[in-house]
Protein backbone atom coordinates (compact mmCIF):
# COMPACT_ATOMS: atom_id res chain seq x y z
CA UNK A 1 6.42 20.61 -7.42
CA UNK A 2 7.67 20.98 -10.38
CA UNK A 3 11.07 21.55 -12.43
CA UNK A 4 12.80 24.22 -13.76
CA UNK A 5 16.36 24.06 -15.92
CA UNK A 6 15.80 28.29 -16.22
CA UNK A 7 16.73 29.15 -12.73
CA UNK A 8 16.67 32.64 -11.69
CA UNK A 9 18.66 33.83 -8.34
CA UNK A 10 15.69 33.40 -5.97
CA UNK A 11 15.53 30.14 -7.15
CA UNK A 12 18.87 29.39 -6.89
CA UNK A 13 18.50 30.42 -3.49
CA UNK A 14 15.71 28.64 -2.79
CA UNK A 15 17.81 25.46 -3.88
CA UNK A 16 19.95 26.55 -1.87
CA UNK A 17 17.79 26.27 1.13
CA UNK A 18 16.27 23.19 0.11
CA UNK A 19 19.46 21.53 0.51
CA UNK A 20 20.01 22.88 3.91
CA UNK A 21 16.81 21.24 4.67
CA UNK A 22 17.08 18.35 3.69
CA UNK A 23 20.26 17.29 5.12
CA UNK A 24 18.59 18.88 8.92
CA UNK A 25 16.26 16.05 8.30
CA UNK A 26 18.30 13.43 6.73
CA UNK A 27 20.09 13.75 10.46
CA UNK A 28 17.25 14.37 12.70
CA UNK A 29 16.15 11.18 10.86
CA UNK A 30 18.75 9.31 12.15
CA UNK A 31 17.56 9.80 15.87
CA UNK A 32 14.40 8.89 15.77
CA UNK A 33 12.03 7.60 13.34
CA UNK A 34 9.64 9.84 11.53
CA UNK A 35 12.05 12.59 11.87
CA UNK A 36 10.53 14.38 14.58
CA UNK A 37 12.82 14.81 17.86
CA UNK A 38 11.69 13.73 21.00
CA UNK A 39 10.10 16.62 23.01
CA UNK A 40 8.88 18.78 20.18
CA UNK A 41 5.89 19.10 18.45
CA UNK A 42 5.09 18.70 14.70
CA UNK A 43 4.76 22.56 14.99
CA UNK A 44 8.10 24.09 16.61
CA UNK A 45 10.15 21.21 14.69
CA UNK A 46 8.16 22.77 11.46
CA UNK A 47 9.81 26.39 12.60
CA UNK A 48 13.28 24.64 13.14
CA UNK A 49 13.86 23.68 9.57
CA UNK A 50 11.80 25.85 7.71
CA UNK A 51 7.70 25.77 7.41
CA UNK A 52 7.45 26.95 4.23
CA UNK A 53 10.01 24.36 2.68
CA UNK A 54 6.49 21.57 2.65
CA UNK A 55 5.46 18.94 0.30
CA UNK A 56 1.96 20.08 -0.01
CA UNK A 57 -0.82 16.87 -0.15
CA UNK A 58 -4.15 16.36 -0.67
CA UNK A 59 -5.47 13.30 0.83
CA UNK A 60 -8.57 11.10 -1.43
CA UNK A 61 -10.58 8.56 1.20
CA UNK A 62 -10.29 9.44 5.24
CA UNK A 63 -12.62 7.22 6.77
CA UNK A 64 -9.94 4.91 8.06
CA UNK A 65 -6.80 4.02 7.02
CA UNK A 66 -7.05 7.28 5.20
CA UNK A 67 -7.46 9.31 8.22
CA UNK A 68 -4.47 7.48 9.99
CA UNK A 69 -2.45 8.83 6.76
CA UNK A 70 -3.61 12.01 6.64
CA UNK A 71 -2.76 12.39 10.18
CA UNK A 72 0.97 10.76 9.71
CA UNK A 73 1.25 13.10 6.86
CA UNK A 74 0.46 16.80 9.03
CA UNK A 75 2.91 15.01 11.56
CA UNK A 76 5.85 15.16 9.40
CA UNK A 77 7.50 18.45 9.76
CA UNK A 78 8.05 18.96 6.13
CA UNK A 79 4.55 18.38 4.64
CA UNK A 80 1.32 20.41 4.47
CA UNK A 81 -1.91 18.61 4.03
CA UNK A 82 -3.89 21.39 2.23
CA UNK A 83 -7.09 19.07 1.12
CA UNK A 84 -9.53 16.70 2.30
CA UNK A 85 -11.58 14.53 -0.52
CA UNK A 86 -14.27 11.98 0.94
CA UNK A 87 -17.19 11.11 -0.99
CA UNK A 88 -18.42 10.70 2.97
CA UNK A 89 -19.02 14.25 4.16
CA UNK A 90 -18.92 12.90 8.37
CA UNK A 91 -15.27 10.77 7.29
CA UNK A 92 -13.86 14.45 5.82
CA UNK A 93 -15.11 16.41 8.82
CA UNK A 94 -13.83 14.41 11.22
CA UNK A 95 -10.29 14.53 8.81
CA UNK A 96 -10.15 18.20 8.73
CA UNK A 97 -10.00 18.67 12.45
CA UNK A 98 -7.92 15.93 13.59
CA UNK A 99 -5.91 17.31 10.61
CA UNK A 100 -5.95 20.89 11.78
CA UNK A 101 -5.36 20.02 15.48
CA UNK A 102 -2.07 18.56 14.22
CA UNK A 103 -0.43 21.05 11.79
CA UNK A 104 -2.34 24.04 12.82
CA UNK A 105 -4.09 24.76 9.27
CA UNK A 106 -6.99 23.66 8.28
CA UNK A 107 -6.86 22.12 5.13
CA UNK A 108 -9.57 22.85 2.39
CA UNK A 109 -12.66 20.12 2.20
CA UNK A 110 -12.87 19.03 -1.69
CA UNK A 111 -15.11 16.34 -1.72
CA UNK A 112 -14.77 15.33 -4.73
CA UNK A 113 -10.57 14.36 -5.87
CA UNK A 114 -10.91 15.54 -9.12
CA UNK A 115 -10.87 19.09 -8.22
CA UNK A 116 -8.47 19.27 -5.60
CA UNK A 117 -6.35 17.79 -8.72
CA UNK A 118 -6.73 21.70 -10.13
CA UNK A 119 -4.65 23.06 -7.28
CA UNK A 120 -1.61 24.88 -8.56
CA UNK A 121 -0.18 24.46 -4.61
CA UNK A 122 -0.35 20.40 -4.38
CA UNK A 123 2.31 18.24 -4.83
CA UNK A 124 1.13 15.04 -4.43
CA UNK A 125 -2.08 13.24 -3.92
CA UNK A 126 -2.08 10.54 -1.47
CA UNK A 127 -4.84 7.10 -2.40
CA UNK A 128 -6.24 5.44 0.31
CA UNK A 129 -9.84 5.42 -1.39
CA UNK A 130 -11.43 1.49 -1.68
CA UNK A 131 -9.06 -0.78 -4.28
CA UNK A 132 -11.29 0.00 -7.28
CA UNK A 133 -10.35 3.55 -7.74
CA UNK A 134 -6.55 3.27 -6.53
CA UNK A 135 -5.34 3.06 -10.66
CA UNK A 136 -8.04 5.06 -11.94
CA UNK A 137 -7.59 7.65 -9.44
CA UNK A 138 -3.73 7.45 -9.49
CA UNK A 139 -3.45 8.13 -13.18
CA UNK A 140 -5.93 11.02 -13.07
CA UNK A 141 -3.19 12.37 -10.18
CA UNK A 142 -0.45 11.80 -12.58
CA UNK A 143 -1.68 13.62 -15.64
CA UNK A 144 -2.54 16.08 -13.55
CA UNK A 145 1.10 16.49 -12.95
CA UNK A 146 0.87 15.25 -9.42
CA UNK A 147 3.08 12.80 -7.22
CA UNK A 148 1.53 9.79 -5.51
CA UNK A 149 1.31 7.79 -2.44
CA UNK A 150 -0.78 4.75 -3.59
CA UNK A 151 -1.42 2.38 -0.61
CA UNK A 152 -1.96 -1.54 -1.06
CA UNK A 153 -2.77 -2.80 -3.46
CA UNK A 154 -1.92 -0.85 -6.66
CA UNK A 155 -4.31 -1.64 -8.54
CA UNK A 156 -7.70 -3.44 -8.57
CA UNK A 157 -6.80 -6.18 -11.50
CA UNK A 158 -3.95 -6.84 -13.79
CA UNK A 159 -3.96 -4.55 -16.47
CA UNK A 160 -4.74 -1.38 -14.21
CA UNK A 161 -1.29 -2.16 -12.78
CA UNK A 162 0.27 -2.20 -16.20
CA UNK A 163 -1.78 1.27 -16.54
CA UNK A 164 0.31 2.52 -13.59
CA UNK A 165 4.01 1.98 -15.06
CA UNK A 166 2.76 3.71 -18.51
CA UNK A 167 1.25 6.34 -16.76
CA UNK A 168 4.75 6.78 -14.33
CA UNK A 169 6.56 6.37 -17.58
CA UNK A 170 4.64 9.01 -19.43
CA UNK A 171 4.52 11.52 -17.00
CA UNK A 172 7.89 11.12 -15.11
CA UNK A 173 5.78 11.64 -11.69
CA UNK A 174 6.50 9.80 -8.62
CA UNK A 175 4.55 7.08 -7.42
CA UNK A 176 4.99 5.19 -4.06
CA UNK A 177 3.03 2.46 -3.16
CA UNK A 178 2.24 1.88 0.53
CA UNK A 179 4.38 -0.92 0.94
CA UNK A 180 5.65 0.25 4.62
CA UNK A 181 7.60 -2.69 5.14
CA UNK A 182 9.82 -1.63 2.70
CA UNK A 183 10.89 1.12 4.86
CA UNK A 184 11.11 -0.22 8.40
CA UNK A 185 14.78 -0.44 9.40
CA UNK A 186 15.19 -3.99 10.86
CA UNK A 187 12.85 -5.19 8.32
CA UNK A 188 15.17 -4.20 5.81
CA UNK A 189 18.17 -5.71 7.68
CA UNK A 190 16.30 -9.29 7.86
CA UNK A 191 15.95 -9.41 3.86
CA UNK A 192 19.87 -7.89 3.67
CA UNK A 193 20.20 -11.13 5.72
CA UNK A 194 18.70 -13.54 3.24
CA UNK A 195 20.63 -11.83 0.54
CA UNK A 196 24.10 -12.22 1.93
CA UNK A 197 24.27 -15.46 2.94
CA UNK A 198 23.00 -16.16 6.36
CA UNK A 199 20.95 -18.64 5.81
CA UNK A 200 22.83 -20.07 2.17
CA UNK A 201 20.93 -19.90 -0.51
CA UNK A 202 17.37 -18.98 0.04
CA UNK A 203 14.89 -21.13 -1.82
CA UNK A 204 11.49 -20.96 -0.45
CA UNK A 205 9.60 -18.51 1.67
CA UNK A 206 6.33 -18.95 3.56
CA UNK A 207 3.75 -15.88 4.51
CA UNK A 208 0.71 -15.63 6.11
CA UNK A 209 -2.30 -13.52 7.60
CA UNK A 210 -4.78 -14.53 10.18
CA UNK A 211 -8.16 -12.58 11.53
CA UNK A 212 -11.08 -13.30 13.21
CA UNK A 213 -13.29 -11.96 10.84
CA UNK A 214 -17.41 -11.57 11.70
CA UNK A 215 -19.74 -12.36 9.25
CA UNK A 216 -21.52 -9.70 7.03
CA UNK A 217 -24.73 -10.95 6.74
CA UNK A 218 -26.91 -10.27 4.04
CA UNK A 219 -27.34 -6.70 2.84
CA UNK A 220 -30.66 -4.66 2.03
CA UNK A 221 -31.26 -2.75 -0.62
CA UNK A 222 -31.68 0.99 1.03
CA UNK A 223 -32.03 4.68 0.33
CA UNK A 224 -28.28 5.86 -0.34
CA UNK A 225 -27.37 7.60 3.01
CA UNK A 226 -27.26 11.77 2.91
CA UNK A 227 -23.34 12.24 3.86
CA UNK A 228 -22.62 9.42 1.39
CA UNK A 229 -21.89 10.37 -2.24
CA UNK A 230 -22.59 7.23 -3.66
CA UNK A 231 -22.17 7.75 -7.66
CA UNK A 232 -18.70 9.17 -6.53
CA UNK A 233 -17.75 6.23 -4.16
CA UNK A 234 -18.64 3.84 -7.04
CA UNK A 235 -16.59 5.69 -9.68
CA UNK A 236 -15.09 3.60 -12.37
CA UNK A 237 -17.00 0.26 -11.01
CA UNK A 238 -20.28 -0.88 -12.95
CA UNK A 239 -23.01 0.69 -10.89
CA UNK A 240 -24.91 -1.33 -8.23
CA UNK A 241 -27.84 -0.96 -5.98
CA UNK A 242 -26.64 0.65 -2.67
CA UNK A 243 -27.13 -2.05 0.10
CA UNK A 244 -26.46 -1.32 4.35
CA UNK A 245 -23.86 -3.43 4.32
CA UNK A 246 -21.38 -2.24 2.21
CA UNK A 247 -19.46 0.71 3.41
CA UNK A 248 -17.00 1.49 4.72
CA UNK A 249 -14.74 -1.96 5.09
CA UNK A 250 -17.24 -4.68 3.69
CA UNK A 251 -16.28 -3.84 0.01
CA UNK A 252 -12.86 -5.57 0.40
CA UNK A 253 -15.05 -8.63 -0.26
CA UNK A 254 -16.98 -8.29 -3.30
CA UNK A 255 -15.68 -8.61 -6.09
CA UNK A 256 -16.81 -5.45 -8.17
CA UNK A 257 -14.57 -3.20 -5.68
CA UNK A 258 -12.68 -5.42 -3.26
CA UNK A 259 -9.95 -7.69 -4.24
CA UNK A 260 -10.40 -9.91 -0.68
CA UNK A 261 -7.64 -10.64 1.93
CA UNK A 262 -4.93 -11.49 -0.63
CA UNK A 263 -4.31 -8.23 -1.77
CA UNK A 264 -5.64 -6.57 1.43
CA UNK A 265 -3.09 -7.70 3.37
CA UNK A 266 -1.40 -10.69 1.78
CA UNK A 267 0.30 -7.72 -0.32
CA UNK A 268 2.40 -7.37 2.45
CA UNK A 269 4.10 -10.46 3.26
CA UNK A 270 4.23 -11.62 -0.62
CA UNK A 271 6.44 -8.28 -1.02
CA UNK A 272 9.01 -9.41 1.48
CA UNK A 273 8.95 -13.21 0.25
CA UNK A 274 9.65 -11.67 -3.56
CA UNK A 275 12.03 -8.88 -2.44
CA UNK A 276 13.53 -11.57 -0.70
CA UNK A 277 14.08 -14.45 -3.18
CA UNK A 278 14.60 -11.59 -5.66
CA UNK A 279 12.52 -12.89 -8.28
CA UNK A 280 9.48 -11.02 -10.07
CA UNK A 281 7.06 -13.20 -11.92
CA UNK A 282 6.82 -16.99 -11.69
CA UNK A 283 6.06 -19.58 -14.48
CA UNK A 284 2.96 -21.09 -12.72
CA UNK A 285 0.40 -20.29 -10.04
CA UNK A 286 -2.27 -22.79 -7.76
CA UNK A 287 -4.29 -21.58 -5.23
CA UNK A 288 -7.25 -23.10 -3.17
CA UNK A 289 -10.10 -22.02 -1.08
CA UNK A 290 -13.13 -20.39 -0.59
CA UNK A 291 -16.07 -18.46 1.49
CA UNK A 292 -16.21 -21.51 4.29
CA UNK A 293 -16.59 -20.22 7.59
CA UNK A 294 -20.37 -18.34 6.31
CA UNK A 295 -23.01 -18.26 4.44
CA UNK A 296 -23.93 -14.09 3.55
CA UNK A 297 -23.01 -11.60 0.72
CA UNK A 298 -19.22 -12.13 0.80
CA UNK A 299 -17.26 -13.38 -2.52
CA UNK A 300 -13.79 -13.53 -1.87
CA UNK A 301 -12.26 -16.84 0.24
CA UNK A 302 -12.04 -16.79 3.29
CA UNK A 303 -9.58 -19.20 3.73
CA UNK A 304 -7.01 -19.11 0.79
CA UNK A 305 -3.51 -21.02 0.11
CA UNK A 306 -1.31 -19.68 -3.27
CA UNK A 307 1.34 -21.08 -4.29
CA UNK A 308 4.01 -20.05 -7.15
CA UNK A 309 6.92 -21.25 -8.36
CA UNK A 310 9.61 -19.17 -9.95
CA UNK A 311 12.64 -20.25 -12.96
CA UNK A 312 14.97 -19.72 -10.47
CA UNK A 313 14.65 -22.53 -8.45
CA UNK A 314 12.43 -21.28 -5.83
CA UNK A 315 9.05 -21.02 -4.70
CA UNK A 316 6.20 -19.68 -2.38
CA UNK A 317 3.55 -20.00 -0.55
CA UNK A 318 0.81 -17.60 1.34
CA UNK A 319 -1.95 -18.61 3.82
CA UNK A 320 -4.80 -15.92 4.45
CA UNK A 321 -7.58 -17.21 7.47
CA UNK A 322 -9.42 -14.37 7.50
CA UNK A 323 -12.54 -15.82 9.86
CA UNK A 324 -9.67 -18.05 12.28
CA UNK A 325 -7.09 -15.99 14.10
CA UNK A 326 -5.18 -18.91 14.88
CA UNK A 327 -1.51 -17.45 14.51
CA UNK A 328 1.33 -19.56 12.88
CA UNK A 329 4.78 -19.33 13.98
CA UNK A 330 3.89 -17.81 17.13
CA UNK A 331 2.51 -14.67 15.13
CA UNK A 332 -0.97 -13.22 13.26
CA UNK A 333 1.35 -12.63 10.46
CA UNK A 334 4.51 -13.04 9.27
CA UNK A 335 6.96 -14.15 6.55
CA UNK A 336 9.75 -16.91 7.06
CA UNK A 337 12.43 -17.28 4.32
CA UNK A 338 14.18 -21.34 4.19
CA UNK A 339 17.38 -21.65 3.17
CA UNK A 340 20.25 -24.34 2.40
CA UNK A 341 21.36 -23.35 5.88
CA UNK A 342 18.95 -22.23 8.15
CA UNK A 343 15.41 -20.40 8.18
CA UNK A 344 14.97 -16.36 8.85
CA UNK A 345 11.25 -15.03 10.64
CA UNK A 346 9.91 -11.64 10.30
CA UNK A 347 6.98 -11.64 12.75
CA UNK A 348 4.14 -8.70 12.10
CA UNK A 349 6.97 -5.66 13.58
CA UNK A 350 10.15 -4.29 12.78
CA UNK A 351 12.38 -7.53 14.01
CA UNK A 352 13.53 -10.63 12.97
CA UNK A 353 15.03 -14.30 14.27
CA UNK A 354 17.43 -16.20 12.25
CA UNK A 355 17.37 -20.06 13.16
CA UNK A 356 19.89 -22.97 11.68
CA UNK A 357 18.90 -26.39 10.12
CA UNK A 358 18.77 -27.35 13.79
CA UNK A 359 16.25 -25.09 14.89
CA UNK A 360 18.45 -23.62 17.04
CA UNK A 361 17.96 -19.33 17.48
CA UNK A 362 21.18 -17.94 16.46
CA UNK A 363 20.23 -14.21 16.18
CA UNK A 364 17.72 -12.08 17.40
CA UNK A 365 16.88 -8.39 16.63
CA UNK A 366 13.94 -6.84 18.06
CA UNK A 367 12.14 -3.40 18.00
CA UNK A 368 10.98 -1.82 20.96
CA UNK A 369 7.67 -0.11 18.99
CA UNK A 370 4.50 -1.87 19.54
CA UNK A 371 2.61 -3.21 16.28
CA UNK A 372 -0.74 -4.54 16.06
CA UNK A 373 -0.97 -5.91 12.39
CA UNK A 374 -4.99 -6.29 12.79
CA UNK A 375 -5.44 -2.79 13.60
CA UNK A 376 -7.07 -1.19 10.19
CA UNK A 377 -6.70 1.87 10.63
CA UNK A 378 -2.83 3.00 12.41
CA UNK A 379 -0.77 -0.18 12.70
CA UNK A 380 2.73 1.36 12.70
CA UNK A 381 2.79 5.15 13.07
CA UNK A 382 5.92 5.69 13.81
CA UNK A 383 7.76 3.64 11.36
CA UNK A 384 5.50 4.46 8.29
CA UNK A 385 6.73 8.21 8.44
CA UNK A 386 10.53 6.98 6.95
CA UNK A 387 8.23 5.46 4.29
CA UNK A 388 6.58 9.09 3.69
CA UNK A 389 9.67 10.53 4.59
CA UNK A 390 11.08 8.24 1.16
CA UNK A 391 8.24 9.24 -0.93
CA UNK A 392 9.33 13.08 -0.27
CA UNK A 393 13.18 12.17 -1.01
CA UNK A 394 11.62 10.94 -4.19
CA UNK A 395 10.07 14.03 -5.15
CA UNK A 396 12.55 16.44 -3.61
CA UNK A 397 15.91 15.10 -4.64
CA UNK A 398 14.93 11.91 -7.17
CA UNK A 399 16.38 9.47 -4.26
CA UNK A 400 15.13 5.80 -5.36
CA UNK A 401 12.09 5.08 -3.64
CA UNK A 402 12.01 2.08 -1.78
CA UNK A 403 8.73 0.49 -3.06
CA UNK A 404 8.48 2.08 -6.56
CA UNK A 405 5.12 1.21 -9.03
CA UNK A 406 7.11 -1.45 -11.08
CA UNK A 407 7.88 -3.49 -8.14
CA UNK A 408 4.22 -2.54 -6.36
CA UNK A 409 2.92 -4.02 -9.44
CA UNK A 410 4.64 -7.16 -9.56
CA UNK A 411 3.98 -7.85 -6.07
CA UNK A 412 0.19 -7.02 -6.25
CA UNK A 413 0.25 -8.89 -9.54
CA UNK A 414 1.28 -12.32 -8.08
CA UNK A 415 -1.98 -11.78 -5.27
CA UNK A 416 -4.26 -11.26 -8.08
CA UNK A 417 -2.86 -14.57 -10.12
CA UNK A 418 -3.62 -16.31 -6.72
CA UNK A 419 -7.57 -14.66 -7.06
CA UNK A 420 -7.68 -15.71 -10.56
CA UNK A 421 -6.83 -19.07 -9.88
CA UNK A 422 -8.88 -20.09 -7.08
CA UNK A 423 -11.93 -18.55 -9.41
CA UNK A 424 -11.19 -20.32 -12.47
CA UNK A 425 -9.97 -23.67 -11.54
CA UNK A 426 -6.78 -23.48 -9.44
CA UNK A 427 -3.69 -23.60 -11.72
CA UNK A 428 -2.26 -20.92 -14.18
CA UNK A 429 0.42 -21.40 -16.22
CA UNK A 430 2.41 -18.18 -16.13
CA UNK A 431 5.07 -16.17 -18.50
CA UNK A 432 8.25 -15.03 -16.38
CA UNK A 433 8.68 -12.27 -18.69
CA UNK A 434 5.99 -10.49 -17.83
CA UNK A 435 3.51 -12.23 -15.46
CA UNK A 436 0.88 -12.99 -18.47
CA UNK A 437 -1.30 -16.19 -18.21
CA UNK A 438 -0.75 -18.57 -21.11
CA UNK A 439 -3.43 -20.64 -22.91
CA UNK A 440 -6.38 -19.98 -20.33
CA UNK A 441 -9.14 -17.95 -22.26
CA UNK A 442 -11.28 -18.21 -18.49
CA UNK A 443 -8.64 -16.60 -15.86
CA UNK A 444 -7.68 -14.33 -19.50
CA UNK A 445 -10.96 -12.55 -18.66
CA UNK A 446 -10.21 -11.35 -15.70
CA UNK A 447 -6.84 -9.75 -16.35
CA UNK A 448 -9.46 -6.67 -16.92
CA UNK A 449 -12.81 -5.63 -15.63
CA UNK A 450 -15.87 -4.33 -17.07
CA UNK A 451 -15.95 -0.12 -16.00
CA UNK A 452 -18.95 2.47 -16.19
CA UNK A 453 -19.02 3.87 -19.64
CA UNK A 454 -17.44 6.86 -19.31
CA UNK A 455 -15.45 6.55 -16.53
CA UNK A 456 -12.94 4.14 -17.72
CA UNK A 457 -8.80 4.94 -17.07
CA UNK A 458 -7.13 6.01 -20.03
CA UNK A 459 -2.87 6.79 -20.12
């Protein structure tokens, strides 16, 4: 979707109608989340305001979480999903018909992303490919002149995340990373807690994640399955035998695509503790741990603690157990923020508990929508569609997105200064201007990574 400053009548017209629209689902918003009343379908609320007023997507990597987007996406009453990329030909099938069941079109299969990038009739490409393409892939998008919903984490090291601004910067595209949590009403309400007062000043927070993780074992060397394009999934990543125990979730712990639990789902919670003590980088990082529950092919820890400390007085801290599902504060993740005056909990849903230096519960606000945080696919339906519904305000009327790339940076950025630390010794010193390690030529090397000649990101 694009601009125009020399607008004809139609178009004027067609502004017109835009408008209309959008305020019929600013409202309907209000009632429910997701915008979509209850009793209708995705289809006849699609004929109430207007089918052909869509934010056209293509989706890039449906085996999972992907599919659970691309299905949220048809849902919404104002979008179109009009392509399907997988580099796994079964994941994209089975995309395209749930797809089609949902908005009644079947959207075009484009295995490879690049080429769906061509379209004249997309808007905006929405990332849920493994970590090691979300940059690469997301620039492409944006020269291409395309918006885009990047999910967690933004980027697979460092510098790909400073990529992302100067790509946003260049091309004046929106890009929305999919940090949910942002979006979720109550959520919201807990951090507009901690900034006005309710607990004093706020001065530490405390997040965490816990699995039960199986092991996974040691991989063989095989012939690359036929539905799998391989040299595709790969990508920008130095290329590497295929082994049977890679794909589709196993990546997440090696190193050359994953970026292990930290940024998987410690992302997350270390959003809401920065949003919350409203600070951006810190002036020095520790972190411990390590692969200790087994003994196979997986790099990242296991069991990981980071710590930071910011130069205004405050500090945090981030557990991830991902092989002990032992929950902590009554919950398999969470966030709690401590204050001068009291303590506020957000537990893994839309809800939150305030508590004073006495421990006592002084407010409660609770959500009546079931969340399963270690679901890996669909945790939150419902209230990820105001986050999509955000990302579309962003395109449509330049509303301020709620989890825009500067801020998805800086909160990915402090997860991968935890990684870098518990790889090269523990402890980085840290400048708050702009998250850069000082005077540590070891963690220095991995603000980057090595790429495949040829396919490396360029602004």
């Amino acid at each position: 979707m694009k601009n125009n400053n020399n607008t004809s009548p139609n178009e004027a017209h067609a502004d017109s109608r835009r408008e209309f629209i959008r305020k019929t689902i600013a409202g309907s918003a209000l009632l429910t989340f997701g915008g979509i009343l209850p009793g209708f379908s995705p289809k006849s609320y699609a004929k109430i305001i207007g089918a052909n007023e869509k934010v056209r997507v293509g989706i890039m990597g449906v085996n999972s979480r992907g599919l659970a987007l691309a299905s949220n996406y048809a849902l919404q009453p104002n979008c179109e999903v009009i392509s399907i990329s997988d580099v796994d030909s079964r994941a994209a099938e089975k995309c395209i018909s749930t797809v089609e069941a949902i908005q009644k079109s079947k959207p075009a299969n484009i295995p490879d992303f690049r080429k769906s990038l061509e379209s004249k009739d997309m808007d905006a490409l929405v990332i849920a490919a493994p970590d090691h393409w979300h940059a690469p892939a997301a620039i492409l998008a944006s020269k291409a002149g395309k918006h885009v919903y990047l999910e967690k984490p933004c980027s697979h090291n460092p510098n790909e995340g400073e990529l992302l601004i100067a790509a946003a910067k260049k091309y004046k595209n929106v890009i929305q990373m999919g940090n949910q949590r942002r979006s979720w009403p109550n959520v919201a309400a807990a951090i507009k807690e901690v900034h006005s007062g309710a607990i004093g000043r706020p001065y530490f927070a405390k997040g965490w994640y816990t699995n039960n993780r199986a092991s996974i074992g040691v991989g063989k060397e095989t012939a690359v399955p036929s539905w799998l394009d391989y040299d595709l999934w790969q990508g920008p990543a130095p290329r590497t035998a295929f082994k049977d125990n890679l794909i589709h979730y196993n990546w997440h712990w090696l190193w050359n695509w994953g970026t292990g639990e930290a940024l998987n789902n410690g992302t997350h919670m270390v959003d809401l503790m920065r949003w919350g003590l409203g600070v951006e980088y810190p002036t020095n990082v520790t972190s411990s741990g390590g692969r200790f529950r087994y003994k196979d092919d997986w790099e990242a820890p296991d069991t990981q603690v980071i710590n930071w400390n910011f130069d205004n007085n405050t500090g945090m801290t981030w557990e991830g157990r991902s092989c002990n599902g032992r929950t902590i504060e009554g919950s398999s993740v969470g966030v709690v923020f401590y204050g001068e005056k009291g303590a506020i909990q957000i537990d893994s849903g839309n809800e939150y508990k305030i508590f004073d230096l006495d421990n006592k519960l002084v407010k409660e606000v609770k959500n009546d929508l079931v969340i399963d945080p270690r679901n890996k696919m669909n945790p939150s339906q419902a209230l990820d569609a105001i986050h999509i519904q955000n990302f579309f305000d962003g395109i449509k009327k330049g509303t301020a997105l709620n989890a825009e790339i500067v801020g998805g940076h800086q909160s990915t950025l402090l997860c991968q200064l935890g990684n870098i630390a518990v790889r090269t010794g523990g402890t980085l010193e840290i400048d708050p201007k702009n998250g850069h390690i000082k005077n540590n030529k070891a963690a220095a090397k991995l603000w980057k990574r090595e790429y495949q000649k040829g396919w490396e990101p360029t602004v």
